[in-house]
PDB file of N, CA and C in Angstrom:
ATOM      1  N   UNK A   1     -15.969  24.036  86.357  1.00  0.00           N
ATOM      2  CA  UNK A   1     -15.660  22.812  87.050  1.00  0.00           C
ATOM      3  C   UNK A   1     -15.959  21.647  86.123  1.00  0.00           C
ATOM      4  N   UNK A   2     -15.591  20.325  86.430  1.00  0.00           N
ATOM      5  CA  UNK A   2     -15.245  19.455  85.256  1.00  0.00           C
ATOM      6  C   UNK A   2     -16.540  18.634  85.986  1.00  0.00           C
ATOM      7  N   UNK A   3     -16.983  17.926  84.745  1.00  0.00           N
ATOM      8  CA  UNK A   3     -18.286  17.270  84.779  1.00  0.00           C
ATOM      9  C   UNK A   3     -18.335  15.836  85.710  1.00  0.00           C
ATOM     10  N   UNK A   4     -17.614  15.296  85.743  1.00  0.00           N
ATOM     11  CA  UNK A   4     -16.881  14.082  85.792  1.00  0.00           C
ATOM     12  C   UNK A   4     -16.130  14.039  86.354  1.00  0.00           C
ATOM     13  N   UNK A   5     -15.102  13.171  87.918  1.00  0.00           N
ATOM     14  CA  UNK A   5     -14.018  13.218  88.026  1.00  0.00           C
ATOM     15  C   UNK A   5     -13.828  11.594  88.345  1.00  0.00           C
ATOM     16  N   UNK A   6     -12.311  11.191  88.316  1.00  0.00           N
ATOM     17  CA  UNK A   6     -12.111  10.220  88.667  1.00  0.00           C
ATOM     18  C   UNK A   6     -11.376   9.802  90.054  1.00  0.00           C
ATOM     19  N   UNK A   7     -11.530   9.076  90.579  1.00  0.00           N
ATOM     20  CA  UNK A   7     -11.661   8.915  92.312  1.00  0.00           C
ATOM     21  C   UNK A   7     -10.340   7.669  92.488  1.00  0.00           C
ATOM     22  N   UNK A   8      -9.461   7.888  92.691  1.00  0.00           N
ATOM     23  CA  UNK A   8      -8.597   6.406  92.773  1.00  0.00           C
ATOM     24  C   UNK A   8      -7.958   6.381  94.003  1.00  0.00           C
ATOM     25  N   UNK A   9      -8.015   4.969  94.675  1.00  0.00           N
ATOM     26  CA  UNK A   9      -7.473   4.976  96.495  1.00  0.00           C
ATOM     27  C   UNK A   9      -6.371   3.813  96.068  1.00  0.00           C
ATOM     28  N   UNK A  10      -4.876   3.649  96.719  1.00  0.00           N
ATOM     29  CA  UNK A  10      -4.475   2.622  96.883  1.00  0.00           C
ATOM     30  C   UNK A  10      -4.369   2.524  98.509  1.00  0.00           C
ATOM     31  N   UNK A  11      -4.814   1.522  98.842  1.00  0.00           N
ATOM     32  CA  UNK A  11      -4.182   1.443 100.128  1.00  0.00           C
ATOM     33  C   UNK A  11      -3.514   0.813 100.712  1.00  0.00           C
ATOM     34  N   UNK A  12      -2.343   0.183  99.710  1.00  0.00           N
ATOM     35  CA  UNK A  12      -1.410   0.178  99.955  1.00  0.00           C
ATOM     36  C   UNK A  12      -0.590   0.896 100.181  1.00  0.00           C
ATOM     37  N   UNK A  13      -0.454   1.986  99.343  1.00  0.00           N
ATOM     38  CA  UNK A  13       0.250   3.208  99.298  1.00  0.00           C
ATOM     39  C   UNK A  13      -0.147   4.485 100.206  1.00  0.00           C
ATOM     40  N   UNK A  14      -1.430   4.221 100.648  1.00  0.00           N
ATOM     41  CA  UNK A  14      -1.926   5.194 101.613  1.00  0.00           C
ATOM     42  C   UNK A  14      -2.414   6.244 100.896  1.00  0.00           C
ATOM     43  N   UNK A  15      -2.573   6.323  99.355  1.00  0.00           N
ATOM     44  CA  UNK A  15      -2.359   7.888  98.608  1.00  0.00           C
ATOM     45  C   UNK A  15      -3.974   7.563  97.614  1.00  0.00           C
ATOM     46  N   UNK A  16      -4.254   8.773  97.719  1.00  0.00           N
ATOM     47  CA  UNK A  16      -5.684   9.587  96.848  1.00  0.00           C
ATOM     48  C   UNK A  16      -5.140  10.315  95.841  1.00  0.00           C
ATOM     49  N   UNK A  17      -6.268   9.865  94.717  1.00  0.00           N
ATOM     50  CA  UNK A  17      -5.504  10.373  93.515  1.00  0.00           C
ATOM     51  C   UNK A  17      -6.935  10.618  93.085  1.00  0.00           C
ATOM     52  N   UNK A  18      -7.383  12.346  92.751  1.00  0.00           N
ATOM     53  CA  UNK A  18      -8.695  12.965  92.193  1.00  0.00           C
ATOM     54  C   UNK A  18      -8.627  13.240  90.749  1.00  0.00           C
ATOM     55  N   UNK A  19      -8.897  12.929  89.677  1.00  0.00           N
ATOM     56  CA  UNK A  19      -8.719  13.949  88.469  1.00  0.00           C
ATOM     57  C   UNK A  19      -9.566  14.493  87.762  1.00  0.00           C
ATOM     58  N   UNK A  20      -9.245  15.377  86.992  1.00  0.00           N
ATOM     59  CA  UNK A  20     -10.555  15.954  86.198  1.00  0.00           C
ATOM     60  C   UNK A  20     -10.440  16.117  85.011  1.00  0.00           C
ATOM     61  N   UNK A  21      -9.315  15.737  84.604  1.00  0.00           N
ATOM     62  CA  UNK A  21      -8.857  15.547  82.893  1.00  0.00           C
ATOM     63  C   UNK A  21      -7.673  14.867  82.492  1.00  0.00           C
ATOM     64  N   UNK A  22      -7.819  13.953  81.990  1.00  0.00           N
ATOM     65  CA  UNK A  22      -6.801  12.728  80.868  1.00  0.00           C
ATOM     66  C   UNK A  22      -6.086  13.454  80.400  1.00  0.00           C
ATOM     67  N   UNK A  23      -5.849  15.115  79.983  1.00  0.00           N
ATOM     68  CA  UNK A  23      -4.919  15.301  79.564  1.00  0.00           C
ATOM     69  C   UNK A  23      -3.393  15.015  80.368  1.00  0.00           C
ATOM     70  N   UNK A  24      -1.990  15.247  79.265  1.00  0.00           N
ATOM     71  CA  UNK A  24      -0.838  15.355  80.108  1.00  0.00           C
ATOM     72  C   UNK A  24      -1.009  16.195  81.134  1.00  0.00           C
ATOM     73  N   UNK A  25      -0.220  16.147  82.030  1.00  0.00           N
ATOM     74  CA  UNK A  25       0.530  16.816  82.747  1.00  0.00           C
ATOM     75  C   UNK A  25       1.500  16.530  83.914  1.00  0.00           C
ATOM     76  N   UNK A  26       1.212  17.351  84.589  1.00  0.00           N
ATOM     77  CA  UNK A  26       2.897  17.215  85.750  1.00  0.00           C
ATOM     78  C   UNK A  26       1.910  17.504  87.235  1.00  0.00           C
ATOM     79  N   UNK A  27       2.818  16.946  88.491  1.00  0.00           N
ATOM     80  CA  UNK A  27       2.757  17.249  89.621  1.00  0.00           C
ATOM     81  C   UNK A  27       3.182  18.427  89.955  1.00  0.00           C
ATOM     82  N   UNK A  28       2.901  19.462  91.253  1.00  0.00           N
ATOM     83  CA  UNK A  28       3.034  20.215  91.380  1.00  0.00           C
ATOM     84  C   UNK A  28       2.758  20.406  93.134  1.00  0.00           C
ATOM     85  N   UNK A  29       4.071  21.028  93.836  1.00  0.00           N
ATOM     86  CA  UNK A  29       3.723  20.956  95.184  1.00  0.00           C
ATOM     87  C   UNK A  29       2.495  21.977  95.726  1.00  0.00           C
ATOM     88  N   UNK A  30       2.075  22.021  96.838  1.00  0.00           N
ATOM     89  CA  UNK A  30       1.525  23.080  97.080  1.00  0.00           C
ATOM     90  C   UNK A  30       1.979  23.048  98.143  1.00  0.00           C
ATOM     91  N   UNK A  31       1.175  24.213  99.223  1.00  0.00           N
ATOM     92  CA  UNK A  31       1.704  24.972 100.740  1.00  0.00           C
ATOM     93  C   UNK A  31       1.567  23.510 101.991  1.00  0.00           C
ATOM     94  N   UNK A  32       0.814  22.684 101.525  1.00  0.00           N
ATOM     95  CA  UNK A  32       0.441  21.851 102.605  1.00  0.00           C
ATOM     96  C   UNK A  32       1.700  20.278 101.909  1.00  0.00           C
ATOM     97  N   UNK A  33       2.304  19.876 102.721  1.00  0.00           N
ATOM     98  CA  UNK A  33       3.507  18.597 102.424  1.00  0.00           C
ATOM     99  C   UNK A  33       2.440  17.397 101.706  1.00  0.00           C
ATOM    100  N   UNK A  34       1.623  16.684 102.191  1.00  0.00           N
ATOM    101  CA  UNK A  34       0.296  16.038 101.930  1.00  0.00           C
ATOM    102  C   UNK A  34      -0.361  15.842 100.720  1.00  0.00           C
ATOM    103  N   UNK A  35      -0.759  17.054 100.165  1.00  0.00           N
ATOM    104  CA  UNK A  35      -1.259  17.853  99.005  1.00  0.00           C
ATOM    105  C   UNK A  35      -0.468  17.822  97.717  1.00  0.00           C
ATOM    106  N   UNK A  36      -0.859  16.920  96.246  1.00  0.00           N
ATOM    107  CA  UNK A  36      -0.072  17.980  95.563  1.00  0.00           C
ATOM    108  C   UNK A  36      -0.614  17.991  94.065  1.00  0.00           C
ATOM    109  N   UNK A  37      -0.185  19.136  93.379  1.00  0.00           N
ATOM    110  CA  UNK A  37      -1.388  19.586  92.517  1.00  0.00           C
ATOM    111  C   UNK A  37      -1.137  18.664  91.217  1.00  0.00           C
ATOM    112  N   UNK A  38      -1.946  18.504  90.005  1.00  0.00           N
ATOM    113  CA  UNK A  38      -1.463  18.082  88.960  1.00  0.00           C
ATOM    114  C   UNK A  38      -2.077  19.226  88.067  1.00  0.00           C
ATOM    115  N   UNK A  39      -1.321  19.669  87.438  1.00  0.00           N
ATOM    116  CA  UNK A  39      -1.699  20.788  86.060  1.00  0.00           C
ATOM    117  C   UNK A  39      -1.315  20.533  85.029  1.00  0.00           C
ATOM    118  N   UNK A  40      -1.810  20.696  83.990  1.00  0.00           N
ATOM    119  CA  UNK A  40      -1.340  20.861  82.548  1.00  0.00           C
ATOM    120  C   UNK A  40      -0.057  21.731  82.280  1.00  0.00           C
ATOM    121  N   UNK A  41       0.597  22.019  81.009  1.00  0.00           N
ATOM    122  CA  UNK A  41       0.926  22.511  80.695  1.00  0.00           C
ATOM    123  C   UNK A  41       0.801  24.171  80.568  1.00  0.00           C
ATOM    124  N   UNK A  42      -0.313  24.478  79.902  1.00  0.00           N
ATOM    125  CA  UNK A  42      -0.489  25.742  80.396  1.00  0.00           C
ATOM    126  C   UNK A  42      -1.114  26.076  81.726  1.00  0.00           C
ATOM    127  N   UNK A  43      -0.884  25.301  83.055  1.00  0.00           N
ATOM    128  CA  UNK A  43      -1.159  25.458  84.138  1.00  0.00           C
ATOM    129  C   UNK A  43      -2.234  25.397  85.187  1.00  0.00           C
ATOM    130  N   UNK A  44      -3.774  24.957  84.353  1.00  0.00           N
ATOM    131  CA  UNK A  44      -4.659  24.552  84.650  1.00  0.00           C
ATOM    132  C   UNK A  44      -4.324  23.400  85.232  1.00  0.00           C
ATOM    133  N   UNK A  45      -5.547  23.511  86.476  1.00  0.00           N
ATOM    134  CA  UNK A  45      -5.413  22.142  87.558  1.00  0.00           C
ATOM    135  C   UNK A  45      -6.354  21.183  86.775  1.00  0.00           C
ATOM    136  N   UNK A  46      -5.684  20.094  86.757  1.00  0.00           N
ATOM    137  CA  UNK A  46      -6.218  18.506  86.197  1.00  0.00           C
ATOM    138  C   UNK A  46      -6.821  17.698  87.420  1.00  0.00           C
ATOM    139  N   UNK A  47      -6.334  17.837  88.712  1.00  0.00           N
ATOM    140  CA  UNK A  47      -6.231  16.907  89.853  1.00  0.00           C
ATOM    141  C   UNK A  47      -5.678  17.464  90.737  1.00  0.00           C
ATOM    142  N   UNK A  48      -5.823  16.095  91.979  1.00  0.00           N
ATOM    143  CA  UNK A  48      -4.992  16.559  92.829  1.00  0.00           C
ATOM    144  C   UNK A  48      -4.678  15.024  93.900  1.00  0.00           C
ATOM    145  N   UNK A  49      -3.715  14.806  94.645  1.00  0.00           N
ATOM    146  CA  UNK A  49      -3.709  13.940  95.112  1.00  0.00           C
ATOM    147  C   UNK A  49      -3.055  14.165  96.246  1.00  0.00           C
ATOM    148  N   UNK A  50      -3.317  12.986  97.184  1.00  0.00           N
ATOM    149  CA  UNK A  50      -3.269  13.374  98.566  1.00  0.00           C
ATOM    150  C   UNK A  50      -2.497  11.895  99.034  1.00  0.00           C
ATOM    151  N   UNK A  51      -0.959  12.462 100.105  1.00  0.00           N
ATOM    152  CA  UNK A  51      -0.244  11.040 100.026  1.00  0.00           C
ATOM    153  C   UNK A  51      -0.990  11.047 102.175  1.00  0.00           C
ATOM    154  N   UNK A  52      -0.583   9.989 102.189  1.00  0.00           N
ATOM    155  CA  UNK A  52      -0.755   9.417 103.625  1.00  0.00           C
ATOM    156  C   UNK A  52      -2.280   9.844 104.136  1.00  0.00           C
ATOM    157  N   UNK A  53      -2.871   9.668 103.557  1.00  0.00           N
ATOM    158  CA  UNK A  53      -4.385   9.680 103.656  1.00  0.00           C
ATOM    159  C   UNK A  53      -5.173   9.025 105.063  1.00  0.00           C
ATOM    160  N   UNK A  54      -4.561   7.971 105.469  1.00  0.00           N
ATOM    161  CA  UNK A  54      -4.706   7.566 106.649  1.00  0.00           C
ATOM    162  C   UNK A  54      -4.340   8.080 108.117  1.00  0.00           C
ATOM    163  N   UNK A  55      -3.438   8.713 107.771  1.00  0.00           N
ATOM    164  CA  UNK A  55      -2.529   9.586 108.612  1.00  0.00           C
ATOM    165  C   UNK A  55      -3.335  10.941 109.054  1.00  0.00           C
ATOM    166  N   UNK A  56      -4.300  11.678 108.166  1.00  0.00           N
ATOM    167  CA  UNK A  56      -4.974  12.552 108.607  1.00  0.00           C
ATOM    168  C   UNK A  56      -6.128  12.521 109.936  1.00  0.00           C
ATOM    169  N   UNK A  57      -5.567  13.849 110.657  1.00  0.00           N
ATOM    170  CA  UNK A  57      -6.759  13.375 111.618  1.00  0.00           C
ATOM    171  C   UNK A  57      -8.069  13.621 111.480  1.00  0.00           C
ATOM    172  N   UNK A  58      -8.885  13.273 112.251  1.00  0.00           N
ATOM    173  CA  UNK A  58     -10.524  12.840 112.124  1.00  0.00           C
ATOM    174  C   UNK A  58     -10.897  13.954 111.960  1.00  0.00           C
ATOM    175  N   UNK A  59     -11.049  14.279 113.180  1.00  0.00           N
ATOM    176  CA  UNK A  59     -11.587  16.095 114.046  1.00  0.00           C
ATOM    177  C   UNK A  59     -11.256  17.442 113.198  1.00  0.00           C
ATOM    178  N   UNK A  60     -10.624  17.439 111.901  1.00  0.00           N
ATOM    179  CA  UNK A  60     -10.237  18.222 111.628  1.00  0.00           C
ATOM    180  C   UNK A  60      -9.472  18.121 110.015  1.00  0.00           C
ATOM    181  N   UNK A  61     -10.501  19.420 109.154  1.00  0.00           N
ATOM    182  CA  UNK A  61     -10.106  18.530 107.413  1.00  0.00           C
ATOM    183  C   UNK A  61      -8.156  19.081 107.202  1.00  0.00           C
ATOM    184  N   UNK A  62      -8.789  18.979 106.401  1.00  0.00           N
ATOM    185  CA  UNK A  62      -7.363  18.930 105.287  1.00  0.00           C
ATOM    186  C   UNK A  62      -7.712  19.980 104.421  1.00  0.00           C
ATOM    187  N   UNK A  63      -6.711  20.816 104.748  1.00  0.00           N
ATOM    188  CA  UNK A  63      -7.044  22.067 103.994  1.00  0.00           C
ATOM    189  C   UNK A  63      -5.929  22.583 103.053  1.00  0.00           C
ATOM    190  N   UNK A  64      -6.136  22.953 102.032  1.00  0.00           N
ATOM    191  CA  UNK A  64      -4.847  23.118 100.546  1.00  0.00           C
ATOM    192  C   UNK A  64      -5.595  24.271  99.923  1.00  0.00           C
ATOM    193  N   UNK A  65      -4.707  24.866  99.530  1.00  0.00           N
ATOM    194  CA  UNK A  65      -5.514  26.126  98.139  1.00  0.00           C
ATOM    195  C   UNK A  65      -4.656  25.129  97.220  1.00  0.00           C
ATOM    196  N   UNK A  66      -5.443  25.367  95.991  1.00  0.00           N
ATOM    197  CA  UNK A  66      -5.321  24.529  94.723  1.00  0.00           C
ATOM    198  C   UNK A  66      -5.160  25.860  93.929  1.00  0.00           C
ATOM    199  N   UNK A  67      -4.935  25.663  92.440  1.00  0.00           N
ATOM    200  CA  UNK A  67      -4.646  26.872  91.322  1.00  0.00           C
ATOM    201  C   UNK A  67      -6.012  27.271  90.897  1.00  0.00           C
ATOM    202  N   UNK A  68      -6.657  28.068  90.532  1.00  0.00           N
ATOM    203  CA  UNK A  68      -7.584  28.773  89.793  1.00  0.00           C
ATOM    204  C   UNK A  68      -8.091  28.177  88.935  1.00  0.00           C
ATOM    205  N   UNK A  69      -7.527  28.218  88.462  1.00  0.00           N
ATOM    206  CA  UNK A  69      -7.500  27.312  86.537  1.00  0.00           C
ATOM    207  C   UNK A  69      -7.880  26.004  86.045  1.00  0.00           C
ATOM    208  N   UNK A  70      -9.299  25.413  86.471  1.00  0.00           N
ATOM    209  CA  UNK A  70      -9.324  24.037  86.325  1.00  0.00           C
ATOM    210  C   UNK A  70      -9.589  23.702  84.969  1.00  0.00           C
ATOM    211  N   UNK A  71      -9.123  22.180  84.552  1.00  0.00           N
ATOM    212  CA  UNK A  71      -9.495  22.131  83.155  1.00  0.00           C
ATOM    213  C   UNK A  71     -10.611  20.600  83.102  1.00  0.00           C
ATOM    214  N   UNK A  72     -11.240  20.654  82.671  1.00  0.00           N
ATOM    215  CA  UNK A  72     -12.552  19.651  82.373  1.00  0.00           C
ATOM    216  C   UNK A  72     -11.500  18.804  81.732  1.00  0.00           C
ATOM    217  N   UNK A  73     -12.955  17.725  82.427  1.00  0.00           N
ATOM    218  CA  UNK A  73     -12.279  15.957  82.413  1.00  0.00           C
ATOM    219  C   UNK A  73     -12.883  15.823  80.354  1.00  0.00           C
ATOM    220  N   UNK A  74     -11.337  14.816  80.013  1.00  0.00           N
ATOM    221  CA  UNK A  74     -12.289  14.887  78.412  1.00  0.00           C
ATOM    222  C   UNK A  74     -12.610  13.554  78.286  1.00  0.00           C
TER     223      UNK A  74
END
């Protein structure tokens, strides 16, 4: 797990943005619409971000499987 992560809210946009490494990479959907992954290139999870954040209800989390493969924040 990465030492460090970075935490970013707009709320304007309603959207959470987690990361755990500056390297490139790409978005990536997952099983939940809400949820979506960011990985590197060779497929390690960097992040993850979460759109309509406000929209979630109280009583009950938010649940996603993410990839295996995390890569430390550099």
């Amino acid at each position: 797990m990465a030492d460090r992560v970075k935490i970013w809210f707009d709320p304007e946009a309603d959207f959470l943005e987690v990361t755990f490494s500056d390297v490139p990479g790409f978005i990536r959907e997952t099983a939940n619409d809400a949820i979506m992954e960011r990985v590197d290139p060779e497929g390690k999870i960097i992040g993850f971000s979460i759109l309509a954040v406000s929209q979630l209800a109280k009583s009950k989390p938010l649940i996603a499987e993410l990839s295996t493969k995390i890569g430390a924040l550099d």
